[in-house]
N, C-alpha and C. Protein backbone atom coordinates (compact mmCIF):
# COMPACT_ATOMS: atom_id res chain seq x y z
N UNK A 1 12.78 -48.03 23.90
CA UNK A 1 12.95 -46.59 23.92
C UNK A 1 11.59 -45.89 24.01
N UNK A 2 10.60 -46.31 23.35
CA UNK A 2 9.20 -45.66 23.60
C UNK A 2 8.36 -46.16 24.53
N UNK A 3 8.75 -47.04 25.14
CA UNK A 3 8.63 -47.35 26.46
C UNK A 3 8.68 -46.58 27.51
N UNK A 4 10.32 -46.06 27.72
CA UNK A 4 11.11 -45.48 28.55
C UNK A 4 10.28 -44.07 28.33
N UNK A 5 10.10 -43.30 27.19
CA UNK A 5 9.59 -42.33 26.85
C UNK A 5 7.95 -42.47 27.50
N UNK A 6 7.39 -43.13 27.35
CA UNK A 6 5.84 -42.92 27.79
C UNK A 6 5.92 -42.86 28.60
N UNK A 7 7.13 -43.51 29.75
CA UNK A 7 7.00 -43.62 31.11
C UNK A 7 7.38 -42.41 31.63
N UNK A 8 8.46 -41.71 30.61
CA UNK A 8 8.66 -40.13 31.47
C UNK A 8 7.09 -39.40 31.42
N UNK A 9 6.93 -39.59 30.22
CA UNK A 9 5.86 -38.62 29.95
C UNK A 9 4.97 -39.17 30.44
N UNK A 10 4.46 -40.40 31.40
CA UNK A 10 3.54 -40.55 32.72
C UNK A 10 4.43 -39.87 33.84
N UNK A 11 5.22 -40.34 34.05
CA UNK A 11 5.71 -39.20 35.77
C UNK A 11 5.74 -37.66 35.64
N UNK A 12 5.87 -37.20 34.37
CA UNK A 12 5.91 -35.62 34.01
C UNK A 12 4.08 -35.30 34.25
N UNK A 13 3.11 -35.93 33.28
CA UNK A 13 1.70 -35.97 33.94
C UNK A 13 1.62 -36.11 35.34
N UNK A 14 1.94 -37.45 35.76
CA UNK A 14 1.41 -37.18 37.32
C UNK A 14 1.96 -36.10 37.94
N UNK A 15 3.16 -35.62 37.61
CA UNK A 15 3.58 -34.86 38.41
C UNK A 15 3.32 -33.28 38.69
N UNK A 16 2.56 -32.76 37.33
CA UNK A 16 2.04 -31.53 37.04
C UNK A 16 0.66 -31.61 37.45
N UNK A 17 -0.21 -33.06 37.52
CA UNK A 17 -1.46 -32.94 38.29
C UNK A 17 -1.57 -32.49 39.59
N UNK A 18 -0.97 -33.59 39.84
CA UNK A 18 -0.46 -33.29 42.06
C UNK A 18 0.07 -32.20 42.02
N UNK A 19 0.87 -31.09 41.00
CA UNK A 19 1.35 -29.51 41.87
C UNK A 19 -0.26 -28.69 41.60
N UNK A 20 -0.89 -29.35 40.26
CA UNK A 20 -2.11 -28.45 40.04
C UNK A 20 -3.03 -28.76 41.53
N UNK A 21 -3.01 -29.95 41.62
CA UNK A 21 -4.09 -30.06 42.59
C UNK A 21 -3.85 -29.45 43.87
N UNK A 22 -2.28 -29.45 44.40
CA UNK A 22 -1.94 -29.03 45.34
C UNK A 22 -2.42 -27.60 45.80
N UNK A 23 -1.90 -26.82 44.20
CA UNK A 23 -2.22 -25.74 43.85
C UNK A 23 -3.57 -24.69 44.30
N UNK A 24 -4.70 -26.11 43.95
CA UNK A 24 -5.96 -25.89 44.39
C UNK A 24 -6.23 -25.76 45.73
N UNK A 25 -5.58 -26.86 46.01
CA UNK A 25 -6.04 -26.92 47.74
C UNK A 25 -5.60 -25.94 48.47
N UNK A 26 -3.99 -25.61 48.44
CA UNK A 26 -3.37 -24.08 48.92
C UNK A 26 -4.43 -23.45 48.60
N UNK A 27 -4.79 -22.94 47.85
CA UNK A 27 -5.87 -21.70 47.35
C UNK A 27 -7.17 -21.90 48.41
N UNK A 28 -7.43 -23.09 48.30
CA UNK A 28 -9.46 -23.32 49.20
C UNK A 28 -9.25 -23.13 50.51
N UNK A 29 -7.23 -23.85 50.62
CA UNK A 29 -7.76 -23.57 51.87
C UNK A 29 -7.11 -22.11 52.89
N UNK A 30 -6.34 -21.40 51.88
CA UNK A 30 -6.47 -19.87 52.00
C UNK A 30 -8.34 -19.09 52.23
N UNK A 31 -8.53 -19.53 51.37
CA UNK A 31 -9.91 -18.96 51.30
C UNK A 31 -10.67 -19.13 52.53
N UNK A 32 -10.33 -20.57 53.12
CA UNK A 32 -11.30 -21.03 54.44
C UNK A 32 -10.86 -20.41 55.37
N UNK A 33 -9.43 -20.49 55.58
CA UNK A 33 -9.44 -19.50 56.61
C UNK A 33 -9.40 -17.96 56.83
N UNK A 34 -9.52 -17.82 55.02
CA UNK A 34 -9.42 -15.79 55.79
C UNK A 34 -11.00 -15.89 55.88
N UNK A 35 -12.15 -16.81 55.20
CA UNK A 35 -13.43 -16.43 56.04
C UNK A 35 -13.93 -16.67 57.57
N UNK A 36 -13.12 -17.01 58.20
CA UNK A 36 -13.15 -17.05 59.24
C UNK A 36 -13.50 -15.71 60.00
N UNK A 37 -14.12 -15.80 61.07
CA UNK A 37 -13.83 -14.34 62.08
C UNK A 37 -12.63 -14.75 62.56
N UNK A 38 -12.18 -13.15 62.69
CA UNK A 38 -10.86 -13.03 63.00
C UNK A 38 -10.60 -14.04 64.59
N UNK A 39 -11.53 -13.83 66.14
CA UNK A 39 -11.27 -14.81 66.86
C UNK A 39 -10.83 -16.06 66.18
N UNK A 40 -11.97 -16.48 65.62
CA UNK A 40 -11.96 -18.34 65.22
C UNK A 40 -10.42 -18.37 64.53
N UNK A 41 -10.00 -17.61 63.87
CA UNK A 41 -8.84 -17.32 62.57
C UNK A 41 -7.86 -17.58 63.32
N UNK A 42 -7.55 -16.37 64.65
CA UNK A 42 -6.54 -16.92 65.95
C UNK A 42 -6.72 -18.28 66.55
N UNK A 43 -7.49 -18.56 66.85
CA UNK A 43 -7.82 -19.88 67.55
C UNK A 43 -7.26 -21.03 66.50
N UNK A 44 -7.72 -20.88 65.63
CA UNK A 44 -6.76 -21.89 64.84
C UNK A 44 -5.48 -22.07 64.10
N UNK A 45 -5.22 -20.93 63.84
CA UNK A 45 -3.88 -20.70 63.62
C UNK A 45 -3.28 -21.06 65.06
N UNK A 46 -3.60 -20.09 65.96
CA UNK A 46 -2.83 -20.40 67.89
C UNK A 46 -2.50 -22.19 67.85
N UNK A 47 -3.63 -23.15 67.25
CA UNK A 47 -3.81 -24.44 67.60
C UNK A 47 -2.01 -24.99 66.50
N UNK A 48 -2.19 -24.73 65.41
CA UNK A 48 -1.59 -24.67 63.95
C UNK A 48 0.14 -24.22 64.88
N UNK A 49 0.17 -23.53 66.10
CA UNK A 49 1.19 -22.92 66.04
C UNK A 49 2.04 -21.53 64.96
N UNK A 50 0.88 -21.21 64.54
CA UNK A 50 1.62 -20.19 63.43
C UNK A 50 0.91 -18.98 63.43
N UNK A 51 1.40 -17.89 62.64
CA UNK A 51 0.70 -16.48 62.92
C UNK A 51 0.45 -16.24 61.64
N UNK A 52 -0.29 -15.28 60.96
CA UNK A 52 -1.11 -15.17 59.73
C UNK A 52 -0.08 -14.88 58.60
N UNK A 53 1.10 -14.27 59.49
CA UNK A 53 2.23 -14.04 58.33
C UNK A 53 2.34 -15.19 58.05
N UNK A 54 3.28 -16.14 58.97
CA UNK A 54 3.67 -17.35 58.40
C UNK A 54 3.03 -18.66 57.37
N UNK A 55 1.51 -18.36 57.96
CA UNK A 55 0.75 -18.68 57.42
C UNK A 55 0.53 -18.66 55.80
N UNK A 56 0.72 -17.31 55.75
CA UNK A 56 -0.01 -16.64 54.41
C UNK A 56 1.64 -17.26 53.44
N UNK A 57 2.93 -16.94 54.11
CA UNK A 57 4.54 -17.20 53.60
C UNK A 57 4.08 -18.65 53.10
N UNK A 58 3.78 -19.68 53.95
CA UNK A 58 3.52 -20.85 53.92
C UNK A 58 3.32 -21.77 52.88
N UNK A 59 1.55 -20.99 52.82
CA UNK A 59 0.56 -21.42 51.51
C UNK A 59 1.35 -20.72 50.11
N UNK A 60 2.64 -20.41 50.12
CA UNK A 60 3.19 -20.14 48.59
C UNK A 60 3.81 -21.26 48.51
N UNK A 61 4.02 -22.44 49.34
CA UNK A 61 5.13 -23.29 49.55
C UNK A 61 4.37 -24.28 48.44
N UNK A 62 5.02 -24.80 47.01
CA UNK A 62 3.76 -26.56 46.77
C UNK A 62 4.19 -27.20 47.84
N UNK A 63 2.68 -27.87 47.87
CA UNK A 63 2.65 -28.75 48.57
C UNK A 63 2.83 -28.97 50.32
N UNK A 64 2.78 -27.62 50.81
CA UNK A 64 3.23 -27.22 51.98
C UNK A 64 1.54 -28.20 52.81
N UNK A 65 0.53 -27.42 52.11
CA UNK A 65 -1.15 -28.24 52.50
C UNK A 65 -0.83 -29.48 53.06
N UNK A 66 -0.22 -30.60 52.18
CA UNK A 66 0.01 -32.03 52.75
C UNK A 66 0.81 -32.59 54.03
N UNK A 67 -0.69 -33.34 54.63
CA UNK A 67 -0.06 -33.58 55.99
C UNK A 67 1.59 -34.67 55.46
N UNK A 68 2.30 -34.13 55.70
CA UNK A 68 3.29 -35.48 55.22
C UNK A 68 3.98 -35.32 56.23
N UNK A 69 4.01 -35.07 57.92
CA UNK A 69 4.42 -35.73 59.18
C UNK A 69 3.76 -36.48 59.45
N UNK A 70 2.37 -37.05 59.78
CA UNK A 70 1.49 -37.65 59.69
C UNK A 70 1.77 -39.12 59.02
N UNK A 71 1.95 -38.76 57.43
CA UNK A 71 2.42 -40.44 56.64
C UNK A 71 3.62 -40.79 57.46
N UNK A 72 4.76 -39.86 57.74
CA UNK A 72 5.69 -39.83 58.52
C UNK A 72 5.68 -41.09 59.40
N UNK A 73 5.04 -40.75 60.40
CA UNK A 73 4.90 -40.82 61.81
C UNK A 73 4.52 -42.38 61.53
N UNK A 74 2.98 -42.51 60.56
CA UNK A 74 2.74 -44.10 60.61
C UNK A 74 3.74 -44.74 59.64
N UNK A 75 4.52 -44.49 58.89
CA UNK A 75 5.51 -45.16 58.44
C UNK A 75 6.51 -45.84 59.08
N UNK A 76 6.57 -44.70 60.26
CA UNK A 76 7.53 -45.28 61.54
C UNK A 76 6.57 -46.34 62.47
N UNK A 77 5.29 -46.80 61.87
CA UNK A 77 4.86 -47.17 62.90
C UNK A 77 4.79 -46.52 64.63
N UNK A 78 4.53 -44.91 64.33
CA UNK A 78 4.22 -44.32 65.61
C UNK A 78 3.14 -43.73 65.55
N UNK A 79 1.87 -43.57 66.15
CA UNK A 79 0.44 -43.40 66.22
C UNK A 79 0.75 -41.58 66.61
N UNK A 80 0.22 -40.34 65.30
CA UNK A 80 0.24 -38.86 65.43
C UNK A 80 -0.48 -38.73 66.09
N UNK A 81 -2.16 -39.52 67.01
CA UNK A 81 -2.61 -38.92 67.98
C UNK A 81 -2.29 -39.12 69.17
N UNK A 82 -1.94 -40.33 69.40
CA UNK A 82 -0.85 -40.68 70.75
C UNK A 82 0.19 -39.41 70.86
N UNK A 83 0.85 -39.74 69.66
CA UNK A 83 2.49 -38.02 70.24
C UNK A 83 1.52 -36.93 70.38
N UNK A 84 0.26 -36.59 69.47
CA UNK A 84 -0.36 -34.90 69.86
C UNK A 84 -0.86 -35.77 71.18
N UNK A 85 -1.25 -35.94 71.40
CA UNK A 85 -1.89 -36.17 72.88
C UNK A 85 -0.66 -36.00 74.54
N UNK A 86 -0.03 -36.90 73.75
CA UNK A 86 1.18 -36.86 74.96
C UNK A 86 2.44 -35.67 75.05
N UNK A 87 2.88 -35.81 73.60
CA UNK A 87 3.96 -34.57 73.41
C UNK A 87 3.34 -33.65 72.46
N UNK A 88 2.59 -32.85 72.64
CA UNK A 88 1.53 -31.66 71.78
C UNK A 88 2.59 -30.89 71.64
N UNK A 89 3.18 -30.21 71.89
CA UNK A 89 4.73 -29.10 71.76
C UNK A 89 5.47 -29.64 70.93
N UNK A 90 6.12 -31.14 71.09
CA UNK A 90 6.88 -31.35 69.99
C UNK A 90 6.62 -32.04 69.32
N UNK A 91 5.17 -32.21 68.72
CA UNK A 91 4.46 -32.69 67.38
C UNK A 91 4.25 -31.66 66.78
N UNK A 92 4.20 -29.93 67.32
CA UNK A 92 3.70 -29.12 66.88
C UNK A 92 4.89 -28.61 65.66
N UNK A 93 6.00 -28.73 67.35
CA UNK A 93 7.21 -28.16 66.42
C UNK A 93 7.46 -29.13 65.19
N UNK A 94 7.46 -30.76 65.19
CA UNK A 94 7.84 -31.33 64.02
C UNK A 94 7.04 -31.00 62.93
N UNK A 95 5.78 -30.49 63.47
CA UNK A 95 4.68 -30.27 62.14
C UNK A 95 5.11 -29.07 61.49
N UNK A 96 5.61 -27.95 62.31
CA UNK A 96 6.18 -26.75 61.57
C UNK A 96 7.48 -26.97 60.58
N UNK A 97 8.55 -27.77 61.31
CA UNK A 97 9.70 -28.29 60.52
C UNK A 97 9.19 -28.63 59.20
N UNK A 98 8.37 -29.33 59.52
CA UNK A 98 8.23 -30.29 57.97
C UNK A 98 7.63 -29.31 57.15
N UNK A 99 6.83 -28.28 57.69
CA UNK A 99 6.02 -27.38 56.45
C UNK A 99 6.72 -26.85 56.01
N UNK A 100 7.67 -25.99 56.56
CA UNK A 100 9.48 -25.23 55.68
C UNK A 100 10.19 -26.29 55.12
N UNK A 101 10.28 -27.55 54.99
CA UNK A 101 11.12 -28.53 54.49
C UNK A 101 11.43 -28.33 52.96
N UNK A 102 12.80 -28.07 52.42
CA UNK A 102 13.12 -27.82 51.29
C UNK A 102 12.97 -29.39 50.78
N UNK A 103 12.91 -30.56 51.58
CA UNK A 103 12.68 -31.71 50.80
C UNK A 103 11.60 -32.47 50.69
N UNK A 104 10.13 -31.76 50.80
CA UNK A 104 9.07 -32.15 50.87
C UNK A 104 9.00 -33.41 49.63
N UNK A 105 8.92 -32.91 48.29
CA UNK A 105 9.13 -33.43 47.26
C UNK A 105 9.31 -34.98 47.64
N UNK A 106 10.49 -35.08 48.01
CA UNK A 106 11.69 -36.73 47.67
C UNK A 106 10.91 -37.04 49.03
N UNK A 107 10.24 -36.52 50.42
CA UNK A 107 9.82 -37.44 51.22
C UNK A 107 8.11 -37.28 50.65
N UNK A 108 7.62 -36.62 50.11
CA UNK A 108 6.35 -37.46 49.88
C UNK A 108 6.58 -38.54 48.55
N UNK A 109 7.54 -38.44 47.69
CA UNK A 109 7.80 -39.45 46.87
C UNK A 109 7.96 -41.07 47.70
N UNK A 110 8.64 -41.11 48.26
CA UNK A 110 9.52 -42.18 49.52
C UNK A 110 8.00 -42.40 50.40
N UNK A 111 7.18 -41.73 51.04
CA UNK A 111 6.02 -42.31 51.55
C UNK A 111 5.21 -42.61 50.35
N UNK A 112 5.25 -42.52 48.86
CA UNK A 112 4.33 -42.80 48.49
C UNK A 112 4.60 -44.26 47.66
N UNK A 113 5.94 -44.43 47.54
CA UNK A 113 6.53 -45.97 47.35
C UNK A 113 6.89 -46.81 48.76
N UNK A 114 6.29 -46.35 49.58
CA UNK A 114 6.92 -47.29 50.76
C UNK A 114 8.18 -47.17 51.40
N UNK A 115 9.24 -45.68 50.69
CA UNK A 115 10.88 -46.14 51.35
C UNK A 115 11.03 -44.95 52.51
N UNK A 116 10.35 -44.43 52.69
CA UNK A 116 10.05 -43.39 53.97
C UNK A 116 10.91 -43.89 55.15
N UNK A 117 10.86 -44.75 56.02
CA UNK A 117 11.33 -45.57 56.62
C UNK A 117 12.64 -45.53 56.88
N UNK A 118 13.11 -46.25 55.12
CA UNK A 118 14.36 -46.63 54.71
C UNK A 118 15.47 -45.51 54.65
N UNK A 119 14.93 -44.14 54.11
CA UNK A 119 15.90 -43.10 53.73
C UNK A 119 15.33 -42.07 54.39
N UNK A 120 14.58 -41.72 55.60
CA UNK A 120 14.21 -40.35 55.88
C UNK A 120 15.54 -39.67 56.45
N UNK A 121 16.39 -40.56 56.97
CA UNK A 121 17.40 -40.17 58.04
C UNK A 121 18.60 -39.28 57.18
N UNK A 122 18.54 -39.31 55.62
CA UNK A 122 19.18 -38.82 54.98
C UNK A 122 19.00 -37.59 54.79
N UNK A 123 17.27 -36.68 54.83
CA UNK A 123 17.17 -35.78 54.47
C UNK A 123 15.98 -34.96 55.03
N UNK A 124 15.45 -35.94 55.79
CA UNK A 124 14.51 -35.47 56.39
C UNK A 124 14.82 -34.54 58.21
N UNK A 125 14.59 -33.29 58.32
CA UNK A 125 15.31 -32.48 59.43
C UNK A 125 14.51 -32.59 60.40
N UNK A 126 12.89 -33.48 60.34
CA UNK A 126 12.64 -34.16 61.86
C UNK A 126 13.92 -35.14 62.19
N UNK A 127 14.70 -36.01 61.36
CA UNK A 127 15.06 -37.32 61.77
C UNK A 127 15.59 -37.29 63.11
N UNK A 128 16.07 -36.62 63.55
CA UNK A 128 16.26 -36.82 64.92
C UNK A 128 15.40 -37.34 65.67
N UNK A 129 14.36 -36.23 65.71
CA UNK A 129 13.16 -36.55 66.74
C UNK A 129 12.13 -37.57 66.41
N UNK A 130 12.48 -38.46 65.00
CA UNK A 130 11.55 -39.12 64.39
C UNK A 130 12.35 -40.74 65.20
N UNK A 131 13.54 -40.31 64.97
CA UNK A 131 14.47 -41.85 65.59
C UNK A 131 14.50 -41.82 67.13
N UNK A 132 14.12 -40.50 67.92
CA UNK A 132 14.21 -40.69 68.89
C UNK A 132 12.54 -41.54 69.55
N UNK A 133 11.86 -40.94 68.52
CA UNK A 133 10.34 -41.33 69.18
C UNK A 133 10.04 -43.08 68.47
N UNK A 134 11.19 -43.23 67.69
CA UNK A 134 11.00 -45.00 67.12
C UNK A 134 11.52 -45.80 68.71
N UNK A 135 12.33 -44.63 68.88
CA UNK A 135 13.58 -45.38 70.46
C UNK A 135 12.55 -45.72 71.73
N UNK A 136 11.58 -44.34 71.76
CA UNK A 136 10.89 -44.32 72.96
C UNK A 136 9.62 -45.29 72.48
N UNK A 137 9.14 -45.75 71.27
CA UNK A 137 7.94 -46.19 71.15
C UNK A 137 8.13 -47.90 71.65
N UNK A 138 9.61 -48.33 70.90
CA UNK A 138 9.72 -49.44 71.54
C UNK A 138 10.07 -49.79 72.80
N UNK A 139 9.86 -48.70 73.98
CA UNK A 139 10.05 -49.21 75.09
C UNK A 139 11.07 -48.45 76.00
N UNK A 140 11.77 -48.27 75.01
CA UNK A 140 13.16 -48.08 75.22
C UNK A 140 13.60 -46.58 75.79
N UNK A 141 12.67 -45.84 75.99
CA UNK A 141 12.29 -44.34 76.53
C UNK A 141 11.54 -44.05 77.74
N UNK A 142 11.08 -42.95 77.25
CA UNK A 142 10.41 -42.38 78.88
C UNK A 142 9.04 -42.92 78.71
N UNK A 143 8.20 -42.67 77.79
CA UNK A 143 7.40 -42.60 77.59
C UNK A 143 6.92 -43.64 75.92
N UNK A 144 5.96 -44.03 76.16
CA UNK A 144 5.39 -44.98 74.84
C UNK A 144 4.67 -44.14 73.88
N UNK A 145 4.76 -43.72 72.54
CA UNK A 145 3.63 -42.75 71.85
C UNK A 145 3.05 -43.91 70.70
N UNK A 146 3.12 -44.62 71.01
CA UNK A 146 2.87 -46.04 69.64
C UNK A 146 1.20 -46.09 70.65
C-alpha cells in the first residue's frame, strides 16, 4: 500500500513538473516571438501556418509548445523531414491538427512509453493521414516519405 502510494505521489510530481515546465516554455517562447519585427513575426508564423491570433489562442493550450507530430511520425518509423520536404502542406496541416488536439496528454504519455504506434489509431485525429503515410512509406503509395 505505501508502495502504490509513493508511486502516485511520483506520477502526481512528474506530472506537475512537465505542466510547470511546459508552462515556462509557452511563456519564452511567447516572448521570442512578439520580439521579433513584425516582418520576421509574419515570416514565421506564414512558415508555422498560423496567424498571431491563433497563435497567441494556442500558447494557452499545456503543452501545445511540444513537437509531438514529430515523436509521431518517428514512431511510425516515417522520417518529418522527408514528409516537410515532399508533402510541406500536409505536414503543415497535421502539425496544426495536433496543436488543437484535445488528446495531447494520453499521446505524449504513449510516445513516452513506447505505445504510440500501438494505440494512436484510437484517438489520435492525424490517424488517418498517419496510416496512410505508414501505407505510402512502405511502398505501397505514390510516393516514399521514409
Amino acid at each position: 500500500m505505501l508502495g502504490h502510494l509513493i508511486g502516485e505521489m511520483r506520477i502526481l510530481w512528474s506530472s506537475v513538473t512537465a505542466w510547470a515546465c511546459d508552462r515556462q516554455h509557452r511563456m519564452d517562447t511567447s516572448r521570442e516571438i512578439q520580439a521579433l519585427d513584425a516582418h520576421e513575426r509574419a515570416r514565421v508564423l506564414g512558415e508555422l501556418g498560423l496567424t498571431q491570433t491563433e497563435l497567441g489562442a494556442g500558447l494557452q493550450i499545456p503543452f501545445i509548445s511540444r513537437d509531438l507530430i514529430s515523436g509521431a511520425l518517428h514512431a511510425l518509423v516515417i522520417d518529418p523531414d522527408a514528409l516537410r520536404a515532399r508533402h510541406g502542406s500536409w505536414e503543415r496541416d497535421m502539425r496544426r491538427v495536433c496543436m488543437a488536439c484535445p488528446a495531447r496528454g494520453r499521446c505524449r504519455r504513449d510516445l513516452a512509453t513506447g505505445d504510440f504506434a500501438r494505440r494512436y489509431r484510437h484517438y489520435c485525429p492525424n490517424a488517418a493521414s498517419l496510416v496512410e503515410l505508414e501505407h505510402v512509406g512502405r511502398g505501397n503509395g505514390r510516393t516514399s516519405v521514409r
